[in-house]
PDB file of N, CA and C in Angstrom:
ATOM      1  N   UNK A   1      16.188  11.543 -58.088  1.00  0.00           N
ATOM      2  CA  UNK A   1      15.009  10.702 -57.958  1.00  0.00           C
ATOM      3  C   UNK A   1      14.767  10.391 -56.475  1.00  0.00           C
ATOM      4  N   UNK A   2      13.625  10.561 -56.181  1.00  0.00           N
ATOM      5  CA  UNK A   2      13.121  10.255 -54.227  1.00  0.00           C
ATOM      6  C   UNK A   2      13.327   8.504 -54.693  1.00  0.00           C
ATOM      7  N   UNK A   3      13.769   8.476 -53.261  1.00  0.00           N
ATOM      8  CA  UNK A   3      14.044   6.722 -53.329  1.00  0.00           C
ATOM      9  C   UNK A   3      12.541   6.516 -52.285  1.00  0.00           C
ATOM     10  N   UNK A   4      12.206   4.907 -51.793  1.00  0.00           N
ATOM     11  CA  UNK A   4      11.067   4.784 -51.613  1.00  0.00           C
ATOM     12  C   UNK A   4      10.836   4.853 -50.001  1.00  0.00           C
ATOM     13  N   UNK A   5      11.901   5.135 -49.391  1.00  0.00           N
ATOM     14  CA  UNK A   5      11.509   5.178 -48.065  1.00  0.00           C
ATOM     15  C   UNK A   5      11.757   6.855 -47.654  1.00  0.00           C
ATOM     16  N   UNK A   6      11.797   7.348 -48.349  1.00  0.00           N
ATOM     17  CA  UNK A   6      11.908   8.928 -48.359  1.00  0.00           C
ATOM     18  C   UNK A   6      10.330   9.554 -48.450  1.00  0.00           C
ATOM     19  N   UNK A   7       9.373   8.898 -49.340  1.00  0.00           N
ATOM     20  CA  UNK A   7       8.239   8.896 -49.471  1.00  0.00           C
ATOM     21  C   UNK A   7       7.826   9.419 -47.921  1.00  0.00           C
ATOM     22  N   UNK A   8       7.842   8.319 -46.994  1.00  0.00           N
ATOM     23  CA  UNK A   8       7.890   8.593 -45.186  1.00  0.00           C
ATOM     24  C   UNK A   8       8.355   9.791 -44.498  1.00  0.00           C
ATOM     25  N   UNK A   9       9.424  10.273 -45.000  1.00  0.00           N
ATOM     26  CA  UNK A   9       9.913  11.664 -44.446  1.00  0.00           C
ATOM     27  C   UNK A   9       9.852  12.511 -45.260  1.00  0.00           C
ATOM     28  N   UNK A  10       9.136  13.695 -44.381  1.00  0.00           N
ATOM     29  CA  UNK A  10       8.674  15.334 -44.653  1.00  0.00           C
ATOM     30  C   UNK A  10       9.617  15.883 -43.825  1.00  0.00           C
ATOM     31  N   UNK A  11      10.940  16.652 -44.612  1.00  0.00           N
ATOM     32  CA  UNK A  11      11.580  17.720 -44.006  1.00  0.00           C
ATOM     33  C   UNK A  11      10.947  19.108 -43.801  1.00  0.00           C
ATOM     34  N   UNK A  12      10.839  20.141 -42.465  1.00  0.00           N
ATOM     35  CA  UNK A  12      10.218  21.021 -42.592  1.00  0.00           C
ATOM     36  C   UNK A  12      10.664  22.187 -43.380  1.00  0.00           C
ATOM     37  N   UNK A  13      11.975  22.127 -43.738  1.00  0.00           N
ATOM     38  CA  UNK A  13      12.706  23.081 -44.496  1.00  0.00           C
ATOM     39  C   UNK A  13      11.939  22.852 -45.814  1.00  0.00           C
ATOM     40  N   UNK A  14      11.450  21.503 -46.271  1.00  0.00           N
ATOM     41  CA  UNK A  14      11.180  21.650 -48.012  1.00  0.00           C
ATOM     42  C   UNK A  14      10.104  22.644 -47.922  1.00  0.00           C
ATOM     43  N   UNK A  15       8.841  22.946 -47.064  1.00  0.00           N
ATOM     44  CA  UNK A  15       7.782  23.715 -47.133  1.00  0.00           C
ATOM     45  C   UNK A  15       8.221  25.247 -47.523  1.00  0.00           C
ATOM     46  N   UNK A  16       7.866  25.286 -48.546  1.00  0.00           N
ATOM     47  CA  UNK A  16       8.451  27.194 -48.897  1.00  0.00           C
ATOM     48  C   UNK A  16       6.536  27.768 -48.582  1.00  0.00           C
ATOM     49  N   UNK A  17       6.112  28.416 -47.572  1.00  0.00           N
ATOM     50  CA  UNK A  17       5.250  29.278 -47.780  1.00  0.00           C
ATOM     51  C   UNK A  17       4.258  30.235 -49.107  1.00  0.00           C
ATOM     52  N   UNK A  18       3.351  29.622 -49.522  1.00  0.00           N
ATOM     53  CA  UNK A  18       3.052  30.569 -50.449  1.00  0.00           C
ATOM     54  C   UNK A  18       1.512  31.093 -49.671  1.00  0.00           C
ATOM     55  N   UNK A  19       1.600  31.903 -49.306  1.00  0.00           N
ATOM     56  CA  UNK A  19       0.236  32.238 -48.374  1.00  0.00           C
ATOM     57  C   UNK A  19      -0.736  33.128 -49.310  1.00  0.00           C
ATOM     58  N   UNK A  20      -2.069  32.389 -49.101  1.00  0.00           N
ATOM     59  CA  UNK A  20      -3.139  33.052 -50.163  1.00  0.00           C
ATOM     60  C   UNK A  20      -3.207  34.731 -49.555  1.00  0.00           C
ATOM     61  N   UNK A  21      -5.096  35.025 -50.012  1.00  0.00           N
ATOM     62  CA  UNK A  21      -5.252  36.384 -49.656  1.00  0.00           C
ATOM     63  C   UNK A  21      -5.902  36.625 -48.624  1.00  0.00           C
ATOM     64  N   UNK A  22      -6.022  35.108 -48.028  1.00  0.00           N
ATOM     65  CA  UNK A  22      -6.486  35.123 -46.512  1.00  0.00           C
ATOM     66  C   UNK A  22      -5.237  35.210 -45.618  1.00  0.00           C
ATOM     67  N   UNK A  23      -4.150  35.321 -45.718  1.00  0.00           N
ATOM     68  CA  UNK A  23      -2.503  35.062 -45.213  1.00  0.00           C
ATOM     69  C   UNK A  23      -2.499  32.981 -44.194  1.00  0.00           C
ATOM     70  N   UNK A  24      -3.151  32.720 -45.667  1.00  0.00           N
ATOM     71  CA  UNK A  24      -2.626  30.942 -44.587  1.00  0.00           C
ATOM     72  C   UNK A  24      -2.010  30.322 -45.984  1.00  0.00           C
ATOM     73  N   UNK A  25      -1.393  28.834 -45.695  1.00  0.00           N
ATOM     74  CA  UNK A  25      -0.570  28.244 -46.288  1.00  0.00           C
ATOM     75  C   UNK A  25      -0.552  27.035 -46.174  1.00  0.00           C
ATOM     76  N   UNK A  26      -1.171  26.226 -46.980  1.00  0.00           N
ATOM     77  CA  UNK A  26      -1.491  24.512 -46.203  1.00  0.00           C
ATOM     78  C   UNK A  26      -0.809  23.696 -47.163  1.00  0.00           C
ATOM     79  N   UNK A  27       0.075  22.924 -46.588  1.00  0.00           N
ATOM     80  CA  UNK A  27       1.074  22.181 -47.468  1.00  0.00           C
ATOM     81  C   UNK A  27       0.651  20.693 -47.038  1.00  0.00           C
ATOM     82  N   UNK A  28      -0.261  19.853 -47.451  1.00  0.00           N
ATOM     83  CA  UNK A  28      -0.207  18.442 -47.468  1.00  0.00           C
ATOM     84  C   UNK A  28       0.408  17.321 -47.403  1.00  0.00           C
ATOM     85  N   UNK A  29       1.562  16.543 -46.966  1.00  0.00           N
ATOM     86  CA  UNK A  29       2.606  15.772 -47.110  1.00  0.00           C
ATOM     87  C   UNK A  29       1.914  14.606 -46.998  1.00  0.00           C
ATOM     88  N   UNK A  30       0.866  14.153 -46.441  1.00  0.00           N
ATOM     89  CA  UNK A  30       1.016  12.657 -46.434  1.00  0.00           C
ATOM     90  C   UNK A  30      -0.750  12.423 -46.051  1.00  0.00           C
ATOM     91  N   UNK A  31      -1.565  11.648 -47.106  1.00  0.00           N
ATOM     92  CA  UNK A  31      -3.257  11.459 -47.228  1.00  0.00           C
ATOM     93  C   UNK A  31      -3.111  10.167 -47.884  1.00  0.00           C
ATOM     94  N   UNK A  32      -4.794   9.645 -48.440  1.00  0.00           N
ATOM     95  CA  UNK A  32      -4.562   8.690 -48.528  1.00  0.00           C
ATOM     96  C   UNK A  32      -4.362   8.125 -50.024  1.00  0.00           C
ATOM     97  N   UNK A  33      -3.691   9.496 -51.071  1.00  0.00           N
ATOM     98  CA  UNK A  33      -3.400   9.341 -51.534  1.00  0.00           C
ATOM     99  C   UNK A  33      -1.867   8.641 -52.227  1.00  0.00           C
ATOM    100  N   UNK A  34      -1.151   8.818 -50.632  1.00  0.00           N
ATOM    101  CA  UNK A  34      -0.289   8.271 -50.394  1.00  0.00           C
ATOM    102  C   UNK A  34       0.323   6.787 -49.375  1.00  0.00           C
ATOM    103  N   UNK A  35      -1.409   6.576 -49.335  1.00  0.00           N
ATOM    104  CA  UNK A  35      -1.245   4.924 -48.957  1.00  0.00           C
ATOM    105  C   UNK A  35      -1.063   5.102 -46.804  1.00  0.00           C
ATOM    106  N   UNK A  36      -1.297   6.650 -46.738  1.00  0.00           N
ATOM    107  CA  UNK A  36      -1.477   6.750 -45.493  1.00  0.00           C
ATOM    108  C   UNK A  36      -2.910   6.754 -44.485  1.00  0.00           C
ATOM    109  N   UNK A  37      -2.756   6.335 -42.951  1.00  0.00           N
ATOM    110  CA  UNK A  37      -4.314   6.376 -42.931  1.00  0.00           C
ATOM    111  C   UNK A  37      -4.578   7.864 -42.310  1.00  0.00           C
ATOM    112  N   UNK A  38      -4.100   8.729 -42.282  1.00  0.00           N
ATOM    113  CA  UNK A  38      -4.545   9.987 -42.070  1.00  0.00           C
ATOM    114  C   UNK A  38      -3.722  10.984 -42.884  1.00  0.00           C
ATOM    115  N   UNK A  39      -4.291  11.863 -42.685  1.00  0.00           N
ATOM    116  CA  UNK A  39      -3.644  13.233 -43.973  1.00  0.00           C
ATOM    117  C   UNK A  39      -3.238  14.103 -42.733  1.00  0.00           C
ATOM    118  N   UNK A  40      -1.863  14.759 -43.499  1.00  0.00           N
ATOM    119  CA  UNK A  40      -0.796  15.593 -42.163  1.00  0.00           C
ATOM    120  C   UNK A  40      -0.064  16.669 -42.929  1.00  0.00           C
ATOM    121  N   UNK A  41      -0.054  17.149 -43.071  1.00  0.00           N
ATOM    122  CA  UNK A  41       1.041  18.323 -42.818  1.00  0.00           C
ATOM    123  C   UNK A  41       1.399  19.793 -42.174  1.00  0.00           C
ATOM    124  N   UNK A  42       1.583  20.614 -42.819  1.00  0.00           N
ATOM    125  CA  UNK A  42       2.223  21.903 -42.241  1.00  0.00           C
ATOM    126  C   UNK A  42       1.039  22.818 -42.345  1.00  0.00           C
ATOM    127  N   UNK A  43       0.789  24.050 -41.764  1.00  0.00           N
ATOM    128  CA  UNK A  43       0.167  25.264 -42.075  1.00  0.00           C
ATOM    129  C   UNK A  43       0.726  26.640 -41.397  1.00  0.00           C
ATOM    130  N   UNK A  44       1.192  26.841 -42.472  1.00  0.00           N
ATOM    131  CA  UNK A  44       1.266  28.748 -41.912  1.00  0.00           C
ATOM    132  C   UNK A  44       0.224  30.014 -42.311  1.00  0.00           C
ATOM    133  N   UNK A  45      -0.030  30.157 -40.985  1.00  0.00           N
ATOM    134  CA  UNK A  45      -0.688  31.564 -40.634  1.00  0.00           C
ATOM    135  C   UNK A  45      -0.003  32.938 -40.584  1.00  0.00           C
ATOM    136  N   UNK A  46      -0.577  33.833 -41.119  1.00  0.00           N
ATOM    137  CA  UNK A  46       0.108  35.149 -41.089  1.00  0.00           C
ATOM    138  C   UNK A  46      -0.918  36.206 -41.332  1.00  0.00           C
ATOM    139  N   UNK A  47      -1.348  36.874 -40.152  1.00  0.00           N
ATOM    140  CA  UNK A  47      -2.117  38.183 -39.847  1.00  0.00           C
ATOM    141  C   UNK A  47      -2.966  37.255 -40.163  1.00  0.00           C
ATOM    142  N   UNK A  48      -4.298  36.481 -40.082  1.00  0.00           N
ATOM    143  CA  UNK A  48      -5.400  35.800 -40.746  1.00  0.00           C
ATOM    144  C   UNK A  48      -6.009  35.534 -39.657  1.00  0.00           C
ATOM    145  N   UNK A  49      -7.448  35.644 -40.116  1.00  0.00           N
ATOM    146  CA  UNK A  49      -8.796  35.399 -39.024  1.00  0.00           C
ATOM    147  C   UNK A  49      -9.254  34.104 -40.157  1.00  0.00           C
ATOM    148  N   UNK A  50      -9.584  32.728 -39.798  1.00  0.00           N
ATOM    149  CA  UNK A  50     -10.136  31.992 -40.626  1.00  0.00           C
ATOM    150  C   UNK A  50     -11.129  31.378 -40.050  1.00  0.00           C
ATOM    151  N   UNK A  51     -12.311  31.707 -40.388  1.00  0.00           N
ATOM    152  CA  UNK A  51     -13.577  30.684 -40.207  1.00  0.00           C
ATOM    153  C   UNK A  51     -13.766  29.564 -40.582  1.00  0.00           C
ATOM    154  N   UNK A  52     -14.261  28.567 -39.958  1.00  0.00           N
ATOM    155  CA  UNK A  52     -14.142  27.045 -40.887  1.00  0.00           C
ATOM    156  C   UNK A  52     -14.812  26.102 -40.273  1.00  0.00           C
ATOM    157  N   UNK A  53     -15.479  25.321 -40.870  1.00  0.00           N
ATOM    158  CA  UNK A  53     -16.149  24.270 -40.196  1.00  0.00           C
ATOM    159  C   UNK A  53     -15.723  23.036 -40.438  1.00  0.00           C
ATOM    160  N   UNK A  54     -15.200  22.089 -39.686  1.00  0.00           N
ATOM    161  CA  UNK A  54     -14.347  20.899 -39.852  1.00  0.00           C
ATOM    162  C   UNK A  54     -15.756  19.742 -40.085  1.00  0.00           C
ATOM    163  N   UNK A  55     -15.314  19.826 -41.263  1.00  0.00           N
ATOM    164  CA  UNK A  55     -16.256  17.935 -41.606  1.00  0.00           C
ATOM    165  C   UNK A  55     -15.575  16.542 -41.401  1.00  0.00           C
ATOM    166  N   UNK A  56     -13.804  16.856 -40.637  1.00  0.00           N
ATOM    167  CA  UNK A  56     -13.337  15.631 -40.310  1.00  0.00           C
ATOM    168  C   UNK A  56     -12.601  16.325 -38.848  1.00  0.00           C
ATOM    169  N   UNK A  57     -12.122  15.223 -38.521  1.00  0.00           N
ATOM    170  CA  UNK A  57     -11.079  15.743 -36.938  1.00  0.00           C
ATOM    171  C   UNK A  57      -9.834  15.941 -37.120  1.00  0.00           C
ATOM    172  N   UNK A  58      -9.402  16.917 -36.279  1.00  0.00           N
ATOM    173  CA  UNK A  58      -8.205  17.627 -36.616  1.00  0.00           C
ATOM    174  C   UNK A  58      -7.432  17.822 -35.390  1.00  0.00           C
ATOM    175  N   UNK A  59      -6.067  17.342 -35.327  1.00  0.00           N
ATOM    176  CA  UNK A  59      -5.004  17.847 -34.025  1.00  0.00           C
ATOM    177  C   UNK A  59      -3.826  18.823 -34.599  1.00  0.00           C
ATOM    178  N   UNK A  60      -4.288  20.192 -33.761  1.00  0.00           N
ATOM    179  CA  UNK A  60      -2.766  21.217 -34.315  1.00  0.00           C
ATOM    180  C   UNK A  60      -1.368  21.080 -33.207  1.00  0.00           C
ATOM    181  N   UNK A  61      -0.756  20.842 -33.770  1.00  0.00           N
ATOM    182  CA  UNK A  61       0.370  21.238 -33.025  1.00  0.00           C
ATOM    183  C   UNK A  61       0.920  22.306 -33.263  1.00  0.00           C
ATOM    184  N   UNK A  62       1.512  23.419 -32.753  1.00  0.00           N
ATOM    185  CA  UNK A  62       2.071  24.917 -33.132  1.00  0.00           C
ATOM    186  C   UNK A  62       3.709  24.467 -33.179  1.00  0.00           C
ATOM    187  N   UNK A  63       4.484  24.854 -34.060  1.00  0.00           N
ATOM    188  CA  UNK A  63       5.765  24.828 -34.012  1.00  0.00           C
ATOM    189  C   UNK A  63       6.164  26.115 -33.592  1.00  0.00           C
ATOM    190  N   UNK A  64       6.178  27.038 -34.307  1.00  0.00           N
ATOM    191  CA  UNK A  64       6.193  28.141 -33.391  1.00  0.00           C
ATOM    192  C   UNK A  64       5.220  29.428 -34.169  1.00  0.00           C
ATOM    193  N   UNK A  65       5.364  30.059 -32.678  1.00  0.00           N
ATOM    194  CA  UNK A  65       4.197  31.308 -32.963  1.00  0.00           C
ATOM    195  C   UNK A  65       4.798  32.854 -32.879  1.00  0.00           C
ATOM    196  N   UNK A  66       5.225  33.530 -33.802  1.00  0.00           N
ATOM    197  CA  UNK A  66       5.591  34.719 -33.969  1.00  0.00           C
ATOM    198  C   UNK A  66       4.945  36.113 -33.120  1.00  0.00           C
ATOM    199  N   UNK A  67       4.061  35.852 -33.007  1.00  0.00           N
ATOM    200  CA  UNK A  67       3.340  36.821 -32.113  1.00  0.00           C
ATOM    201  C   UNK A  67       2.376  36.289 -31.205  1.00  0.00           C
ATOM    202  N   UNK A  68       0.969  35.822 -31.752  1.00  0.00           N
ATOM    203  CA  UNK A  68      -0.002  35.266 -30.924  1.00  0.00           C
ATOM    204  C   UNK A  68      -0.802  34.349 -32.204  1.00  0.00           C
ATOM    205  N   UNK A  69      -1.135  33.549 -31.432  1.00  0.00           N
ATOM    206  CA  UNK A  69      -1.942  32.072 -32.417  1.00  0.00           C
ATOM    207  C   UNK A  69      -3.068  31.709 -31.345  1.00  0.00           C
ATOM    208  N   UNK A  70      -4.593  31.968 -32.047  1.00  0.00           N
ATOM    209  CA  UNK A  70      -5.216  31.453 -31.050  1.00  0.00           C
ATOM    210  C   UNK A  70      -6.458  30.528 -32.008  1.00  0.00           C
ATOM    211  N   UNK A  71      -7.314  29.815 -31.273  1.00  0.00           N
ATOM    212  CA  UNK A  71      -8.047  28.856 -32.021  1.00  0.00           C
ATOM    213  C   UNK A  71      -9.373  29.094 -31.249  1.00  0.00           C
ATOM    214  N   UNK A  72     -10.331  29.894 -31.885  1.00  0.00           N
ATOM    215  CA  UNK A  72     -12.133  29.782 -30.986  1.00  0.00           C
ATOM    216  C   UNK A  72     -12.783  28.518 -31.368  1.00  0.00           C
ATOM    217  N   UNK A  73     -13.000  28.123 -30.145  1.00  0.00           N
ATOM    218  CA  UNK A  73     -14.147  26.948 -30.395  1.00  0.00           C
ATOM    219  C   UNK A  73     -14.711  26.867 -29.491  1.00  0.00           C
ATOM    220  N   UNK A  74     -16.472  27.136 -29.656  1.00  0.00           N
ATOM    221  CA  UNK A  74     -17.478  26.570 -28.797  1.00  0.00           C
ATOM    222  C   UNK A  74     -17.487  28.333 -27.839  1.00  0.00           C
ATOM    223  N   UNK A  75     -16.942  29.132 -28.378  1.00  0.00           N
ATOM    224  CA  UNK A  75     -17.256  30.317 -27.804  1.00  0.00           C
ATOM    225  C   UNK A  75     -15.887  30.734 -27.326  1.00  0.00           C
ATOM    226  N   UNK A  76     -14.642  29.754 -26.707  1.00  0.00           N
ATOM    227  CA  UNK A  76     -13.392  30.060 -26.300  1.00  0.00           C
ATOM    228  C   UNK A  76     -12.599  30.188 -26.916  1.00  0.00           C
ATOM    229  N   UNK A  77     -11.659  31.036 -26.894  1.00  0.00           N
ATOM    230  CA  UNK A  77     -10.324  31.626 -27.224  1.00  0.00           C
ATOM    231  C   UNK A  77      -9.291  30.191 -26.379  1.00  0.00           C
ATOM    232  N   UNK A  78      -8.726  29.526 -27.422  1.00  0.00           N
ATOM    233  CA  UNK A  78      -7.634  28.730 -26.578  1.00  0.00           C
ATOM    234  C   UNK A  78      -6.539  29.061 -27.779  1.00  0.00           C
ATOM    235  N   UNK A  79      -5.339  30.179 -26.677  1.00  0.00           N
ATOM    236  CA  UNK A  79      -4.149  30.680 -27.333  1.00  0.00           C
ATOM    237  C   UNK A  79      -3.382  29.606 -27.233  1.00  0.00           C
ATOM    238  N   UNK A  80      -2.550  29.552 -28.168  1.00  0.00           N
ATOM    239  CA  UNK A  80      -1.082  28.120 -28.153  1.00  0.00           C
ATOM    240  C   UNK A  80      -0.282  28.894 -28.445  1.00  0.00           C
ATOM    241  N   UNK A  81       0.501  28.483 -27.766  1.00  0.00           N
ATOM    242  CA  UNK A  81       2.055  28.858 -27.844  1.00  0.00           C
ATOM    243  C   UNK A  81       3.201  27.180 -28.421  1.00  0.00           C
ATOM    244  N   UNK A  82       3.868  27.771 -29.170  1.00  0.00           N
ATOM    245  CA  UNK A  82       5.200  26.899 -29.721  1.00  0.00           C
ATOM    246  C   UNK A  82       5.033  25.692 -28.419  1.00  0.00           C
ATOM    247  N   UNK A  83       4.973  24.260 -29.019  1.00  0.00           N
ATOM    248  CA  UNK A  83       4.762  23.261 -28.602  1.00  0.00           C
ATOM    249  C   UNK A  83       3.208  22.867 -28.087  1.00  0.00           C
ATOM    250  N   UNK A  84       2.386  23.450 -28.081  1.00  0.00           N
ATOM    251  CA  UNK A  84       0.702  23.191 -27.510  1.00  0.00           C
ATOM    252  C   UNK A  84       0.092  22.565 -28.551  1.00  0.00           C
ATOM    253  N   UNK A  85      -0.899  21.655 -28.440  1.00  0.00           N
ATOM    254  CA  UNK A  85      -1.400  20.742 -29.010  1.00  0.00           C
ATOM    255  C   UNK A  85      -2.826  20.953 -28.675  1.00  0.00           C
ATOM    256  N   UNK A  86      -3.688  21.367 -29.504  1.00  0.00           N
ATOM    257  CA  UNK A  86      -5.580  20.771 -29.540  1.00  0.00           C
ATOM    258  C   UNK A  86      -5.897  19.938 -30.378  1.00  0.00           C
ATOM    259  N   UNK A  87      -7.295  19.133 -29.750  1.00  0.00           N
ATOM    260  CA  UNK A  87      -7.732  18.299 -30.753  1.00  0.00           C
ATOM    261  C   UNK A  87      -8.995  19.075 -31.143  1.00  0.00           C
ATOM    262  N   UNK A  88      -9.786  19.102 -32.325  1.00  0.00           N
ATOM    263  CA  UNK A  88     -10.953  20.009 -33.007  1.00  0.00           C
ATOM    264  C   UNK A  88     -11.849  18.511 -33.353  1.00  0.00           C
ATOM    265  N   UNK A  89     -12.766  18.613 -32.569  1.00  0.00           N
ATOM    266  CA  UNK A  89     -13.759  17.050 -33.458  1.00  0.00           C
ATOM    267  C   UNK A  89     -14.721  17.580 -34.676  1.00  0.00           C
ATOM    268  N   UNK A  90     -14.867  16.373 -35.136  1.00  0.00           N
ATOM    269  CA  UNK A  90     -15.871  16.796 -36.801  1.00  0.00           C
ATOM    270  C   UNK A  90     -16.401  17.558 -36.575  1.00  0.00           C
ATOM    271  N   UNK A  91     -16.864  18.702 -37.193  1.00  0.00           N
ATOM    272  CA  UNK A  91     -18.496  19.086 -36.825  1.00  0.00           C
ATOM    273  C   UNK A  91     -18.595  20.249 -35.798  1.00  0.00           C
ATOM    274  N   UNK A  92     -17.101  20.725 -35.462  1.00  0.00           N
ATOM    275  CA  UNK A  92     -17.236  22.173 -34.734  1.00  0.00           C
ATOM    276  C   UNK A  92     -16.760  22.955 -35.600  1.00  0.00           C
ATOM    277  N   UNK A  93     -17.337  24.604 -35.419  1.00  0.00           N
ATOM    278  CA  UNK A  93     -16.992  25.705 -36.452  1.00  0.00           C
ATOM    279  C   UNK A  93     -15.989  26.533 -34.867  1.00  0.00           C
ATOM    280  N   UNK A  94     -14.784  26.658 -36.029  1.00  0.00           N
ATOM    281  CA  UNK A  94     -14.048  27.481 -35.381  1.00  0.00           C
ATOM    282  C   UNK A  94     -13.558  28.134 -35.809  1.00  0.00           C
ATOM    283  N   UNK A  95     -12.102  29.311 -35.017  1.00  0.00           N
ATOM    284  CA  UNK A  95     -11.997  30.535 -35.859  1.00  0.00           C
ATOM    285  C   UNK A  95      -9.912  30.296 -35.588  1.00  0.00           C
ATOM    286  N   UNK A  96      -9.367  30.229 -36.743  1.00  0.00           N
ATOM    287  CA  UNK A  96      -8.201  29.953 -36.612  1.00  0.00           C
ATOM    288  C   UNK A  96      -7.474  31.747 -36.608  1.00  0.00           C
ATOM    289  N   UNK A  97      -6.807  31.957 -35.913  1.00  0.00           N
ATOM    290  CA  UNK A  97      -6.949  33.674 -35.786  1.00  0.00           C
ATOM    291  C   UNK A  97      -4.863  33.574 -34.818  1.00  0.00           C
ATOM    292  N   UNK A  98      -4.352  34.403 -36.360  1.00  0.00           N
ATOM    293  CA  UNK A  98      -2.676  34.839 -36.073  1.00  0.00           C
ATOM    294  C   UNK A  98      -2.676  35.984 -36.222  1.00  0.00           C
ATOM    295  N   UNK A  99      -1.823  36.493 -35.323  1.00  0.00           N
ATOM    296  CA  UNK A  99      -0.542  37.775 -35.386  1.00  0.00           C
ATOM    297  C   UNK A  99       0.236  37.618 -35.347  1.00  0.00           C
ATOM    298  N   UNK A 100       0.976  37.955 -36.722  1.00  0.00           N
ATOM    299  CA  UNK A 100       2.741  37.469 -37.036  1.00  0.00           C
ATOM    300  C   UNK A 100       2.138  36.458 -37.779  1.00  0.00           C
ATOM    301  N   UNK A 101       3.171  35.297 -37.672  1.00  0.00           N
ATOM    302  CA  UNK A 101       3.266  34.090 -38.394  1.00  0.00           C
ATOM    303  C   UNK A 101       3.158  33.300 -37.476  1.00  0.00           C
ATOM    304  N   UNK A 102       2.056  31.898 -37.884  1.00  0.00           N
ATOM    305  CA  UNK A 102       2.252  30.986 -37.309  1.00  0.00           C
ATOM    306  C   UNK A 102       2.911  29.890 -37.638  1.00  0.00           C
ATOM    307  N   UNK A 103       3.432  28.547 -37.383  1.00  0.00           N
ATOM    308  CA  UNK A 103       3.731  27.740 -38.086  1.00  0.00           C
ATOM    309  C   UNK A 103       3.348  26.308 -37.723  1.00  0.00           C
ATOM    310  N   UNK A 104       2.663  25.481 -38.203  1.00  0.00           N
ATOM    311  CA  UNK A 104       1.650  24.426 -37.161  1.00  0.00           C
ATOM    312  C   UNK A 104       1.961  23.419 -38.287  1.00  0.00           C
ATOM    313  N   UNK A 105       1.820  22.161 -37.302  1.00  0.00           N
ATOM    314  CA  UNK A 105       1.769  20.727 -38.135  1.00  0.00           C
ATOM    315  C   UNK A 105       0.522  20.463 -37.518  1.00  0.00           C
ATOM    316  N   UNK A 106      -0.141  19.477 -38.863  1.00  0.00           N
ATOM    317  CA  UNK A 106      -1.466  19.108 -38.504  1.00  0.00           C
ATOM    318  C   UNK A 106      -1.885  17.551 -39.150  1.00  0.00           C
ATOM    319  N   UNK A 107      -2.730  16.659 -38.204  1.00  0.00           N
ATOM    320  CA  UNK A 107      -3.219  15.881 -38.791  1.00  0.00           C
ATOM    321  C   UNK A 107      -4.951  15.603 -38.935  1.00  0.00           C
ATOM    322  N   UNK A 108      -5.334  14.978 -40.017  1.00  0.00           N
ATOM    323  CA  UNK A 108      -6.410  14.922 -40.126  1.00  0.00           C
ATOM    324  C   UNK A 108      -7.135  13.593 -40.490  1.00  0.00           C
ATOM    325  N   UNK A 109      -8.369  13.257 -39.630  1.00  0.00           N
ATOM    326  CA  UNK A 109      -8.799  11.800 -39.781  1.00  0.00           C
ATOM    327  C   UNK A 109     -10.295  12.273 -40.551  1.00  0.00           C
ATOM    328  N   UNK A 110     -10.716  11.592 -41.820  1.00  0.00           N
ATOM    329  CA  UNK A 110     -10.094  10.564 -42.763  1.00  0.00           C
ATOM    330  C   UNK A 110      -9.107  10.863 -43.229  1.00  0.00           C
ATOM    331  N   UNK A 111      -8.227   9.911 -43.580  1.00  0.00           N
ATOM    332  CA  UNK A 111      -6.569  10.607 -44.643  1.00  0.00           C
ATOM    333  C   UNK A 111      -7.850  11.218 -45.896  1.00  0.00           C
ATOM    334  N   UNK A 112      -8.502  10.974 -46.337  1.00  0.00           N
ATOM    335  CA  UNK A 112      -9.504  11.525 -47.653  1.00  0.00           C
ATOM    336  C   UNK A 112     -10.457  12.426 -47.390  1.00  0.00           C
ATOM    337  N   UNK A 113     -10.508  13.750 -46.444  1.00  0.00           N
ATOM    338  CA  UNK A 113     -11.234  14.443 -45.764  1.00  0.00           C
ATOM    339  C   UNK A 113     -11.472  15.137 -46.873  1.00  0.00           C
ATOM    340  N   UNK A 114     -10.459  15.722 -47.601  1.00  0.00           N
ATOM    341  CA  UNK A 114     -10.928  16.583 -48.882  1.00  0.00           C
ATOM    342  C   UNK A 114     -12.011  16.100 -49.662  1.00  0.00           C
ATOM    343  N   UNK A 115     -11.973  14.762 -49.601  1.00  0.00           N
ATOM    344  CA  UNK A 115     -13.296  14.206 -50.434  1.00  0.00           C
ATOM    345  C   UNK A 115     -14.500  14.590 -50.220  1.00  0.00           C
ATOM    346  N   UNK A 116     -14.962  14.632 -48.715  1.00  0.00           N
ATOM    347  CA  UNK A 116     -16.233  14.723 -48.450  1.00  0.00           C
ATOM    348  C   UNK A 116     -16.217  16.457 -48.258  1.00  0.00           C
ATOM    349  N   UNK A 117     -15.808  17.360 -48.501  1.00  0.00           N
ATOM    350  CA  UNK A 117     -16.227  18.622 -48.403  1.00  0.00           C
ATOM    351  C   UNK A 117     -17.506  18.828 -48.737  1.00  0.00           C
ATOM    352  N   UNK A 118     -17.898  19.771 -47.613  1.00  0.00           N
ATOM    353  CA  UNK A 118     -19.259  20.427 -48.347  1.00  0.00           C
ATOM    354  C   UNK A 118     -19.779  21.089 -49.482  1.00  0.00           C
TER     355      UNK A 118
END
């Protein structure tokens, strides 16, 4: 049984990868379904070009990058490497784009962003 302050900690080992047929993998740990004020967790990339338009704000951090991890926005290519951090505001379309595997923690403001999808 999870005791109640465990709720708080996300080990990165529990995330097992199941990557769709786009090769990404978004594991959720903590929204506001969980009484948090922003929604966070993991995402792995593998070989994937992803288009997307953010209807909330988003900061990636890269844990690490197997080959190359890069993020277009606003026309630029900004590559991250293991430890680099961007912030993405509401309302930009960008292009999340790996070779190899990536492995990124992410947070997102509202913790309830899934709600308002388009």
């Amino acid at each position: 049984m999870t005791k109640e302050a465990d709720r708080h900690v996300f080990r990165l080992g529990e995330a097992v990868p199941q990557f769709d047929e786009n090769g990404n993998s978004l594991h959720q740990h903590f929204s506001a379904a969980s009484g948090a004020q922003m929604a966070a967790g993991i995402v792995y990339f593998r070989d994937s070009e992803m288009h997307w338009k953010l209807w909330y704000n988003e900061l990636i951090m890269c844990h690490a990058v197997e080959e190359k991890f890069e993020i277009v926005m606003d026309g630029v290519a900004h590559e991250l490497k293991a430890g680099d951090m961007i912030s993405i505001p509401m309302g930009k379309s960008v292009i999340y784009r790996s070779k190899g595997k990536t492995t990124a923690f992410y947070a997102v403001t509202p913790s309830n962003w899934d709600r308002y999808a388009p």
